[in-house]
PDB file of N, CA and C in Angstrom:
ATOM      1  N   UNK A   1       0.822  -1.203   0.000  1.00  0.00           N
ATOM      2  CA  UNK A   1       0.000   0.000   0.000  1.00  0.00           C
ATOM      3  C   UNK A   1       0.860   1.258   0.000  1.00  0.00           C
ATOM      4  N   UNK A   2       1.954   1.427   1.014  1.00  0.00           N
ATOM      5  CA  UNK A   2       3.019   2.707   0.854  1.00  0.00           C
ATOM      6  C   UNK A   2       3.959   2.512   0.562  1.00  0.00           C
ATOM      7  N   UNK A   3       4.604   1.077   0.705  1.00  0.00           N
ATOM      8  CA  UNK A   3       6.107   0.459   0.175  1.00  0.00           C
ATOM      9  C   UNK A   3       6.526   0.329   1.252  1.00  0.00           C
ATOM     10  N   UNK A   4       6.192   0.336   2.129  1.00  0.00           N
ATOM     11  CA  UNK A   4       6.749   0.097   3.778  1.00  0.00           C
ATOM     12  C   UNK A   4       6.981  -1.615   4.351  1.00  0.00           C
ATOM     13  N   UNK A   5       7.967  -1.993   4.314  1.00  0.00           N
ATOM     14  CA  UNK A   5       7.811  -3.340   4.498  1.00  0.00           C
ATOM     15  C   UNK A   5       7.159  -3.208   5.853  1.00  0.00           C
ATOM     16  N   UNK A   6       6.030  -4.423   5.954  1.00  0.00           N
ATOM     17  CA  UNK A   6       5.055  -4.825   7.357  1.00  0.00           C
ATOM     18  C   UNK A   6       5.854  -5.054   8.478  1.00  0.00           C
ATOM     19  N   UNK A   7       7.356  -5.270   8.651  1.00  0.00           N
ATOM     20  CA  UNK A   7       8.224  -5.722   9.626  1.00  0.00           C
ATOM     21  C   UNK A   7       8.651  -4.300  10.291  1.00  0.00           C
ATOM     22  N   UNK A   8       9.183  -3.510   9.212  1.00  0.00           N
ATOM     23  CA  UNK A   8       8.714  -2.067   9.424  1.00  0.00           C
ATOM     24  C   UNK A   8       7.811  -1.182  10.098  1.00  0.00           C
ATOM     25  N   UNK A   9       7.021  -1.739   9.826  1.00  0.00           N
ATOM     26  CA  UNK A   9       5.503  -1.183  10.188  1.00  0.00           C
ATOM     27  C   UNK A   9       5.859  -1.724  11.690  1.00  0.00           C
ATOM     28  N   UNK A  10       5.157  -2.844  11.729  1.00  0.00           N
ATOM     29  CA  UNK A  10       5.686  -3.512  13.089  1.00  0.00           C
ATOM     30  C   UNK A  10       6.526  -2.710  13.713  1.00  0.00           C
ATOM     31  N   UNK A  11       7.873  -2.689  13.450  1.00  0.00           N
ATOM     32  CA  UNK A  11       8.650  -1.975  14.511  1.00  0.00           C
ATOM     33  C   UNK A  11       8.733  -0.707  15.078  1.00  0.00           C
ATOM     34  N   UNK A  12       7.804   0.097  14.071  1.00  0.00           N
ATOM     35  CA  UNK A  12       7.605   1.434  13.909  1.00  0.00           C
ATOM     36  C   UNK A  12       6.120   1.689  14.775  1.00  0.00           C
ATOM     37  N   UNK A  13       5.114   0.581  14.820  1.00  0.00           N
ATOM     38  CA  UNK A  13       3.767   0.846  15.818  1.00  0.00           C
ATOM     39  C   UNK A  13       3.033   0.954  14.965  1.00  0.00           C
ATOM     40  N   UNK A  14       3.402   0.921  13.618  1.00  0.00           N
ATOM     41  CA  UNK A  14       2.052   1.628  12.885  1.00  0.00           C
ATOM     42  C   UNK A  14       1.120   0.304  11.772  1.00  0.00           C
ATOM     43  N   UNK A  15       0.443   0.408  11.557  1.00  0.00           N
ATOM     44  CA  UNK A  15      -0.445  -0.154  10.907  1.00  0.00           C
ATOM     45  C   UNK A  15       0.088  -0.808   9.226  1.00  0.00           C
ATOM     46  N   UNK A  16       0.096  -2.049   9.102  1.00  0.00           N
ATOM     47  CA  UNK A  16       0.553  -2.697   7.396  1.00  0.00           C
ATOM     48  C   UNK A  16      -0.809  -2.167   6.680  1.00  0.00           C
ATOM     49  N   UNK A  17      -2.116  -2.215   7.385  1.00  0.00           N
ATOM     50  CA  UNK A  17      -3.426  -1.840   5.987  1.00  0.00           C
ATOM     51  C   UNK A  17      -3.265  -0.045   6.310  1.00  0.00           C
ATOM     52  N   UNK A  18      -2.913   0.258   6.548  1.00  0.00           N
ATOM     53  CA  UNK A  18      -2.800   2.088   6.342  1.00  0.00           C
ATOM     54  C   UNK A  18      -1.722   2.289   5.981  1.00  0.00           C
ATOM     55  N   UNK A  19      -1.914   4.012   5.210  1.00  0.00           N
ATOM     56  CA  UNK A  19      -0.716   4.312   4.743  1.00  0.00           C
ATOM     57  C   UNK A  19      -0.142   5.299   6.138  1.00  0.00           C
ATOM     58  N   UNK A  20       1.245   5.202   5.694  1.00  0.00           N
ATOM     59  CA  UNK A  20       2.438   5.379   6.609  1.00  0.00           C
ATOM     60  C   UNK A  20       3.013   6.139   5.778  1.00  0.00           C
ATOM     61  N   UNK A  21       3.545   6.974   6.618  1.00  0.00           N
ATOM     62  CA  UNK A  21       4.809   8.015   5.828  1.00  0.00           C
ATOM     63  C   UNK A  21       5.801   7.792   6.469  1.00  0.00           C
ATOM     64  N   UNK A  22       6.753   7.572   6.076  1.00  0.00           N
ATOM     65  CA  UNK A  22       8.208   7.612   5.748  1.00  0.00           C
ATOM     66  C   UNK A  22       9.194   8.930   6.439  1.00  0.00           C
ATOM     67  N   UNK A  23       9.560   8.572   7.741  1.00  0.00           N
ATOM     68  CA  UNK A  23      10.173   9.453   8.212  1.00  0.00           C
ATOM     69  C   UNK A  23      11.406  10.324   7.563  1.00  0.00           C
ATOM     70  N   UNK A  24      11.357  11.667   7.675  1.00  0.00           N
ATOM     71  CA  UNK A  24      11.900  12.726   6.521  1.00  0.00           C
ATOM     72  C   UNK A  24      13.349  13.096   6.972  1.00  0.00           C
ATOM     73  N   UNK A  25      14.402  14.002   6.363  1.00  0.00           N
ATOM     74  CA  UNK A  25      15.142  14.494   7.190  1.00  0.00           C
ATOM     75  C   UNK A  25      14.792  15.726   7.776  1.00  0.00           C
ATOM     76  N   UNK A  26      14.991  15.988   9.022  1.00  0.00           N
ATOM     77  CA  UNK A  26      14.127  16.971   9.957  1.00  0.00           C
ATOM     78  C   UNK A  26      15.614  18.536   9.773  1.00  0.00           C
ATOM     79  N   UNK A  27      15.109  19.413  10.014  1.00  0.00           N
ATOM     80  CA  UNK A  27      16.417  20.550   9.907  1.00  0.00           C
ATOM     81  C   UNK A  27      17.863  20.594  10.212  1.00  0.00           C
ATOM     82  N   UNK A  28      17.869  19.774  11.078  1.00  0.00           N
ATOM     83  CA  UNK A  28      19.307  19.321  11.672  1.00  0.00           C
ATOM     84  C   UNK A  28      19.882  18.098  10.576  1.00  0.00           C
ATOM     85  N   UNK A  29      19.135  17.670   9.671  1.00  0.00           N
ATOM     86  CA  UNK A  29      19.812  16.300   9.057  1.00  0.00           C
ATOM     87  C   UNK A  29      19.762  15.169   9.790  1.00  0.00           C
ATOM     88  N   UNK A  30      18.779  14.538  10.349  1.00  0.00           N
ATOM     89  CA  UNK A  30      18.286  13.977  11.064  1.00  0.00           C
ATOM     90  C   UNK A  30      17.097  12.751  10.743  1.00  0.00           C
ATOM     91  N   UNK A  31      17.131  11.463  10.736  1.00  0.00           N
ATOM     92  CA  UNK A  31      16.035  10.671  10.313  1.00  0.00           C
ATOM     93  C   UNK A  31      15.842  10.177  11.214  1.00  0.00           C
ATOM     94  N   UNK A  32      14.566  10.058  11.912  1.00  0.00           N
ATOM     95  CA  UNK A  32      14.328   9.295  13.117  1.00  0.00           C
ATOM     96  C   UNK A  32      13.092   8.639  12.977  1.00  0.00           C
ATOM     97  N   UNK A  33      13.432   7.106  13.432  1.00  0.00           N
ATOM     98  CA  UNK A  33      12.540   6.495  13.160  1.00  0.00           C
ATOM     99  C   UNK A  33      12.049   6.267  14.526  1.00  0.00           C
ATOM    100  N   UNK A  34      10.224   5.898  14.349  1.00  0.00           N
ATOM    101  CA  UNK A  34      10.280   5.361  15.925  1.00  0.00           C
ATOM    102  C   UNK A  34      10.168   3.926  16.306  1.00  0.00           C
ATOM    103  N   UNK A  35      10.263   3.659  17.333  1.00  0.00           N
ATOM    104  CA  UNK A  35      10.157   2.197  17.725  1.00  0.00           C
ATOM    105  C   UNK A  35       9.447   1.893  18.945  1.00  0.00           C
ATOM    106  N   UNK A  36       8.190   0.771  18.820  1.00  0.00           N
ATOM    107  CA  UNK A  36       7.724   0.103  19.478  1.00  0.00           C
ATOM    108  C   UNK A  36       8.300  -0.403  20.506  1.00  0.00           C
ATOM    109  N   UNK A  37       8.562  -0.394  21.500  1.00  0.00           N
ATOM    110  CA  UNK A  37       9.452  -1.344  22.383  1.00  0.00           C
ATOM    111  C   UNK A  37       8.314  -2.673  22.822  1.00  0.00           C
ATOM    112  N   UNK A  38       7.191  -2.326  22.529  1.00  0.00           N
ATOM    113  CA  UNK A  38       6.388  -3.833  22.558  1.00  0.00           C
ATOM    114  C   UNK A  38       6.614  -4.358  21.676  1.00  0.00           C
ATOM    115  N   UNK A  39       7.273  -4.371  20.269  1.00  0.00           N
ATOM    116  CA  UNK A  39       7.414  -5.073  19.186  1.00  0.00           C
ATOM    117  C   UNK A  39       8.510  -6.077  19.532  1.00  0.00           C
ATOM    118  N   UNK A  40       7.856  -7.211  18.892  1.00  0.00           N
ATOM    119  CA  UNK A  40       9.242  -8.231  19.029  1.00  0.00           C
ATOM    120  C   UNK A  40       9.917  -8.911  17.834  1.00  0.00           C
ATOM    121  N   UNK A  41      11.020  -7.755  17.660  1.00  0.00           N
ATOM    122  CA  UNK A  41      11.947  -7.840  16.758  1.00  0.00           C
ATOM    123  C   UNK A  41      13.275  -8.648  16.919  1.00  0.00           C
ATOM    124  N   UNK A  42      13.274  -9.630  15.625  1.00  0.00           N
ATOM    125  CA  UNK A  42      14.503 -10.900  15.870  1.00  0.00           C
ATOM    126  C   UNK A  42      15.715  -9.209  15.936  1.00  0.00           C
ATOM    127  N   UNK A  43      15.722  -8.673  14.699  1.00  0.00           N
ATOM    128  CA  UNK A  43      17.117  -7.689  14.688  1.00  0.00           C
ATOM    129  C   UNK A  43      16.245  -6.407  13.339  1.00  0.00           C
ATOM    130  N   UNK A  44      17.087  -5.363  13.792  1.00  0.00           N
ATOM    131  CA  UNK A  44      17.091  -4.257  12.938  1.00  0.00           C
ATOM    132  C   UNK A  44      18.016  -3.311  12.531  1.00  0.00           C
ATOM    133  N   UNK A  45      18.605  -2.992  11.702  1.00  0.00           N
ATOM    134  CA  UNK A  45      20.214  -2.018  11.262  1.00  0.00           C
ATOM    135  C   UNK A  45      19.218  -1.160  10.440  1.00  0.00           C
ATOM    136  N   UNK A  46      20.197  -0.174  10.828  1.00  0.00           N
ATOM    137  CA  UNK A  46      19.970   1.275   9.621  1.00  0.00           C
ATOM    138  C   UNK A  46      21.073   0.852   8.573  1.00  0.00           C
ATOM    139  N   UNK A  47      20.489   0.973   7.406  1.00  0.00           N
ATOM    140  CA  UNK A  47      22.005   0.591   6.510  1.00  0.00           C
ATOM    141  C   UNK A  47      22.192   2.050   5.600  1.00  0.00           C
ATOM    142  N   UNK A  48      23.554   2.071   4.788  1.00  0.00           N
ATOM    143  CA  UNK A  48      23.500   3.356   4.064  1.00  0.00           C
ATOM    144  C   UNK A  48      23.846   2.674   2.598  1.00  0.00           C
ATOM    145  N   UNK A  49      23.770   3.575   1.873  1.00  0.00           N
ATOM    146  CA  UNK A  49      23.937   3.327   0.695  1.00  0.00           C
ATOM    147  C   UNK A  49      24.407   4.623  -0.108  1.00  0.00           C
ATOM    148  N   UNK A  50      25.782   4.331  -1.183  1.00  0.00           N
ATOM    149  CA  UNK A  50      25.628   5.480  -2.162  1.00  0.00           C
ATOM    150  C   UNK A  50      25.023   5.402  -3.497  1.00  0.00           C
ATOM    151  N   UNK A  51      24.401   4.197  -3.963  1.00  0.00           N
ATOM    152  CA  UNK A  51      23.797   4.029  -4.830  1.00  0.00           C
ATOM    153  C   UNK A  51      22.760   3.561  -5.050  1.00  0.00           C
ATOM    154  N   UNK A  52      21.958   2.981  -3.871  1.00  0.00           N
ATOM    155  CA  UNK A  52      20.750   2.145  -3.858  1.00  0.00           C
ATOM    156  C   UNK A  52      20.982   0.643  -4.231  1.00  0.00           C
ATOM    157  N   UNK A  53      22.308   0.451  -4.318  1.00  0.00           N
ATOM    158  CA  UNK A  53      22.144  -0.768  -4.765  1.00  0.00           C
ATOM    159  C   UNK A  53      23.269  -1.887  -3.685  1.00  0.00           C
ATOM    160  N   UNK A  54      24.094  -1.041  -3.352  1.00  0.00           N
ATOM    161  CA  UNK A  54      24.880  -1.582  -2.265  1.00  0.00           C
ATOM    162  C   UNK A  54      24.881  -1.020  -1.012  1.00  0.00           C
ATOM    163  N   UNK A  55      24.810  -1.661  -0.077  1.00  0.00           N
ATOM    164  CA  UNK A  55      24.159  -1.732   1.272  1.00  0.00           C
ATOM    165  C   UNK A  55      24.797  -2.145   2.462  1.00  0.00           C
ATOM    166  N   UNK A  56      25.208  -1.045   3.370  1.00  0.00           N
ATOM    167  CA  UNK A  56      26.088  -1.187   4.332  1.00  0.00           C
ATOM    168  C   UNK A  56      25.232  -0.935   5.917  1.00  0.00           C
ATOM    169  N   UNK A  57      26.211  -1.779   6.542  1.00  0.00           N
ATOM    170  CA  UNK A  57      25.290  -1.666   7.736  1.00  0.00           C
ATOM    171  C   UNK A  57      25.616  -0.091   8.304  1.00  0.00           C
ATOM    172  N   UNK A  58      24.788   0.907   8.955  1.00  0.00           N
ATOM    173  CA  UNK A  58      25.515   2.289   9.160  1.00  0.00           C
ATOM    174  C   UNK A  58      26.419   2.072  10.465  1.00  0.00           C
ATOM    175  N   UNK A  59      25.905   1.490  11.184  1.00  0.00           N
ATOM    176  CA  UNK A  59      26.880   1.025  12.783  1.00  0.00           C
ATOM    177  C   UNK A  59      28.771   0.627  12.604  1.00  0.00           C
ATOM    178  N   UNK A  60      28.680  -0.079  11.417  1.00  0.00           N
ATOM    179  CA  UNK A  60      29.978   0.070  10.468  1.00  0.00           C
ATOM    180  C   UNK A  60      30.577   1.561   9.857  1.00  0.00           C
ATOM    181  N   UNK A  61      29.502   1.544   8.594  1.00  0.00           N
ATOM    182  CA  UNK A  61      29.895   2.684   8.080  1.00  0.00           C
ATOM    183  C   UNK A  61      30.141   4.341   8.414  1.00  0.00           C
ATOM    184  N   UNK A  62      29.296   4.377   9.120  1.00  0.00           N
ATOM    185  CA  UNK A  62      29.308   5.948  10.209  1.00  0.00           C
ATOM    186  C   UNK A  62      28.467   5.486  11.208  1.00  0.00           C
ATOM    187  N   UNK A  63      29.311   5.035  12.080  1.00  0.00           N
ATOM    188  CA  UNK A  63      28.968   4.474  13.568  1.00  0.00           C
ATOM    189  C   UNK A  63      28.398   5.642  14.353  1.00  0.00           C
ATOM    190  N   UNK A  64      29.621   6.759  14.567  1.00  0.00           N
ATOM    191  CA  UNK A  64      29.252   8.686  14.941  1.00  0.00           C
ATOM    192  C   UNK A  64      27.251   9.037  14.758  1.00  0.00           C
ATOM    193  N   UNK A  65      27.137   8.312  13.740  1.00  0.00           N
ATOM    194  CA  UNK A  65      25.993   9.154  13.413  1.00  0.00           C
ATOM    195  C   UNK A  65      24.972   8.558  13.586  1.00  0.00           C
ATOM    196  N   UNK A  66      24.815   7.434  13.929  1.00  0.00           N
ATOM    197  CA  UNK A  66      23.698   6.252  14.397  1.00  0.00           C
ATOM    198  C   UNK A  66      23.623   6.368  16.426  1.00  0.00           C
ATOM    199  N   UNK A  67      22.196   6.568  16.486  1.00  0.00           N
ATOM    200  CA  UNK A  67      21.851   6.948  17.891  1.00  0.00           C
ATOM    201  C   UNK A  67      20.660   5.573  17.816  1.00  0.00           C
ATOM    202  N   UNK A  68      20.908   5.313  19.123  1.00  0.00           N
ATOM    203  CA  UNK A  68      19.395   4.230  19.360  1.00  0.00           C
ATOM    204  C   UNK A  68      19.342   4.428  21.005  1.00  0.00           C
ATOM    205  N   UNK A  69      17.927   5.217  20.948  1.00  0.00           N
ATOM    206  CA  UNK A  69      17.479   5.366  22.537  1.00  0.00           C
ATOM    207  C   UNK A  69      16.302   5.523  22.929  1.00  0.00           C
ATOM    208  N   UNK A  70      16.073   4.609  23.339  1.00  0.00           N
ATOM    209  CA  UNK A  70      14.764   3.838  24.095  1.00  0.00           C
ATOM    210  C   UNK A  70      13.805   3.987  22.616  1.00  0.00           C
ATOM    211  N   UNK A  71      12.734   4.612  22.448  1.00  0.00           N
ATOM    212  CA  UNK A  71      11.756   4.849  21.618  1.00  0.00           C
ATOM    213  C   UNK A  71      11.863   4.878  19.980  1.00  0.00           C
ATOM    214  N   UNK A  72      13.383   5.472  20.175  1.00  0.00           N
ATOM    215  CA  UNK A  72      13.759   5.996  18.611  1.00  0.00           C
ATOM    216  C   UNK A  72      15.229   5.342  18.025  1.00  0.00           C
ATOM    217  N   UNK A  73      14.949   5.210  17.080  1.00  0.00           N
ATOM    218  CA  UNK A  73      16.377   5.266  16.050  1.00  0.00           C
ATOM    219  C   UNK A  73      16.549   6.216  15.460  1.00  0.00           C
ATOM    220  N   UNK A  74      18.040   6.928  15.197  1.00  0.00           N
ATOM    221  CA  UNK A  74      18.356   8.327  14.459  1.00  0.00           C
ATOM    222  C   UNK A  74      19.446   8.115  13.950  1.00  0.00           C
ATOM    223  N   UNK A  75      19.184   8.650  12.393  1.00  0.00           N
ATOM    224  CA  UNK A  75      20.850   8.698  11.954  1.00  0.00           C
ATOM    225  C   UNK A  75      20.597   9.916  11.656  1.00  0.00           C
ATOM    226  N   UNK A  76      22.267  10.548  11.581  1.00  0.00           N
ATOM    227  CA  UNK A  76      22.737  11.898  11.289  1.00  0.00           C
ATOM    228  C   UNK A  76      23.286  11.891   9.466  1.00  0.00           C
ATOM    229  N   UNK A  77      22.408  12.165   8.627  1.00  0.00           N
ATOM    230  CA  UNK A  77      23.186  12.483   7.720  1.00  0.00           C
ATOM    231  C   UNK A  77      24.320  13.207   7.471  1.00  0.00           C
ATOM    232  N   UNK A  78      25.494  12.480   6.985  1.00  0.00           N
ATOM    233  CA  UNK A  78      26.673  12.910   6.594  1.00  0.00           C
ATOM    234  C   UNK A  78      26.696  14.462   5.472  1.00  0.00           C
ATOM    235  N   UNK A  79      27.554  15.084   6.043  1.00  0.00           N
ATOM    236  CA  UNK A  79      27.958  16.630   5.075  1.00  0.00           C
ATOM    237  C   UNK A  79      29.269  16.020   3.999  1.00  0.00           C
ATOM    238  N   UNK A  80      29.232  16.726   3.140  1.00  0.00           N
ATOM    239  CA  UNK A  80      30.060  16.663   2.527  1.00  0.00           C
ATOM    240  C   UNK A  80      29.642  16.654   0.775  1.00  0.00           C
ATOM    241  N   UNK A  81      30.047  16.353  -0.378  1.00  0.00           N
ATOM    242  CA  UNK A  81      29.796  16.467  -1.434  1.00  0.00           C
ATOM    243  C   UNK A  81      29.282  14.602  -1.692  1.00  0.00           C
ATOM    244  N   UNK A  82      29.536  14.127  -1.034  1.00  0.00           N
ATOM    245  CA  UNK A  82      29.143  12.351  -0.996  1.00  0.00           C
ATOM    246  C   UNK A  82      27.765  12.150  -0.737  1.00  0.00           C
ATOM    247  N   UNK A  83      26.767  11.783  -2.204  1.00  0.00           N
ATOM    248  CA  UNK A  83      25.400  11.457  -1.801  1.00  0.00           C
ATOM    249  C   UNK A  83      25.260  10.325  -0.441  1.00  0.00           C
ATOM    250  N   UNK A  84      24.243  10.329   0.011  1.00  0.00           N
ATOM    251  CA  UNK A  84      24.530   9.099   0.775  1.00  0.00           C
ATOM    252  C   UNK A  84      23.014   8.829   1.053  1.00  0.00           C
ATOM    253  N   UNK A  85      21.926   7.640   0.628  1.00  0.00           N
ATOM    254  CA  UNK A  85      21.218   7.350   1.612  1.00  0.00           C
ATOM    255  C   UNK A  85      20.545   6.342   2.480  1.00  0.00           C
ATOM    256  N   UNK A  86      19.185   5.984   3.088  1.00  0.00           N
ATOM    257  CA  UNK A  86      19.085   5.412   3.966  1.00  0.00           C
ATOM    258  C   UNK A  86      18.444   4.861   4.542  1.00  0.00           C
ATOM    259  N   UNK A  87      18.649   3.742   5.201  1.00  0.00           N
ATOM    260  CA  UNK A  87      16.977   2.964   5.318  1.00  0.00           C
ATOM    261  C   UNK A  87      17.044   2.471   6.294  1.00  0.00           C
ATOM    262  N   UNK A  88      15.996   1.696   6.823  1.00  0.00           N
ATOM    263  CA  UNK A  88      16.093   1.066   7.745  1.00  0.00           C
ATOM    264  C   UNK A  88      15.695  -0.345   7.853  1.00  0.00           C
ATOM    265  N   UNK A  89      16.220  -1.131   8.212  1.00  0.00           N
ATOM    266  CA  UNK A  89      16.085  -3.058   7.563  1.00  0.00           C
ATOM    267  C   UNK A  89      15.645  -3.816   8.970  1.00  0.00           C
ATOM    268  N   UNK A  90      14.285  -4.108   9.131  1.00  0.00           N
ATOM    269  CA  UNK A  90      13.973  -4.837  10.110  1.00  0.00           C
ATOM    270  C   UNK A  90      13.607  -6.285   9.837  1.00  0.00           C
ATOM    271  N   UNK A  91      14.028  -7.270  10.466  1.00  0.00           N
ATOM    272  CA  UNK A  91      13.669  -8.516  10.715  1.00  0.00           C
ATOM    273  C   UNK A  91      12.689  -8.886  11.975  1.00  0.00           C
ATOM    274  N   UNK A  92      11.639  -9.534  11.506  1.00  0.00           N
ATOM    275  CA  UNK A  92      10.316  -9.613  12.673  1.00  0.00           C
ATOM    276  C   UNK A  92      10.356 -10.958  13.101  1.00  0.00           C
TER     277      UNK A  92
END
């Protein structure tokens, strides 16, 4: 229905039959996702990518910029002239 994988949904609280929006970058460069802490998730990584097609875990790749606390996940988008972007990969 939004392209949101349901594991996603799940981890995020929100509903697989409704649409969901897709958390944005906020003024600071900032993506924060939220999280269920009733959800019971096997595992979840933010991964990055510079092309959409190869896929790094971010905890590797820019460790600095990956926050996880209590409610939320946040990555800090990187400055620089290097596209970079970003998702988030949950296993339910």
């Amino acid at each position: 229905l939004d392209g949101i994988p349901n594991g996603a949904e799940y981890f995020m609280g929100t509903a697989g039959d409704a649409f969901t929006v897709n958390p944005g970058i906020d003024s600071f460069g900032v993506v924060t996702w939220p999280r269920d802490l009733s959800a019971t998730i096997s595992s979840f990584k933010v991964e990055t990518s510079p092309d959409l097609v190869t896929w790094t875990d971010a905890s590797i790749s820019y460790p600095a910029n990956l926050s996880i606390t209590g409610s939320n996940v946040a990555f800090t988008m990187p400055t620089g002239p290097t596209k970079v972007f970003v998702r988030l990969n949950v296993t339910p």
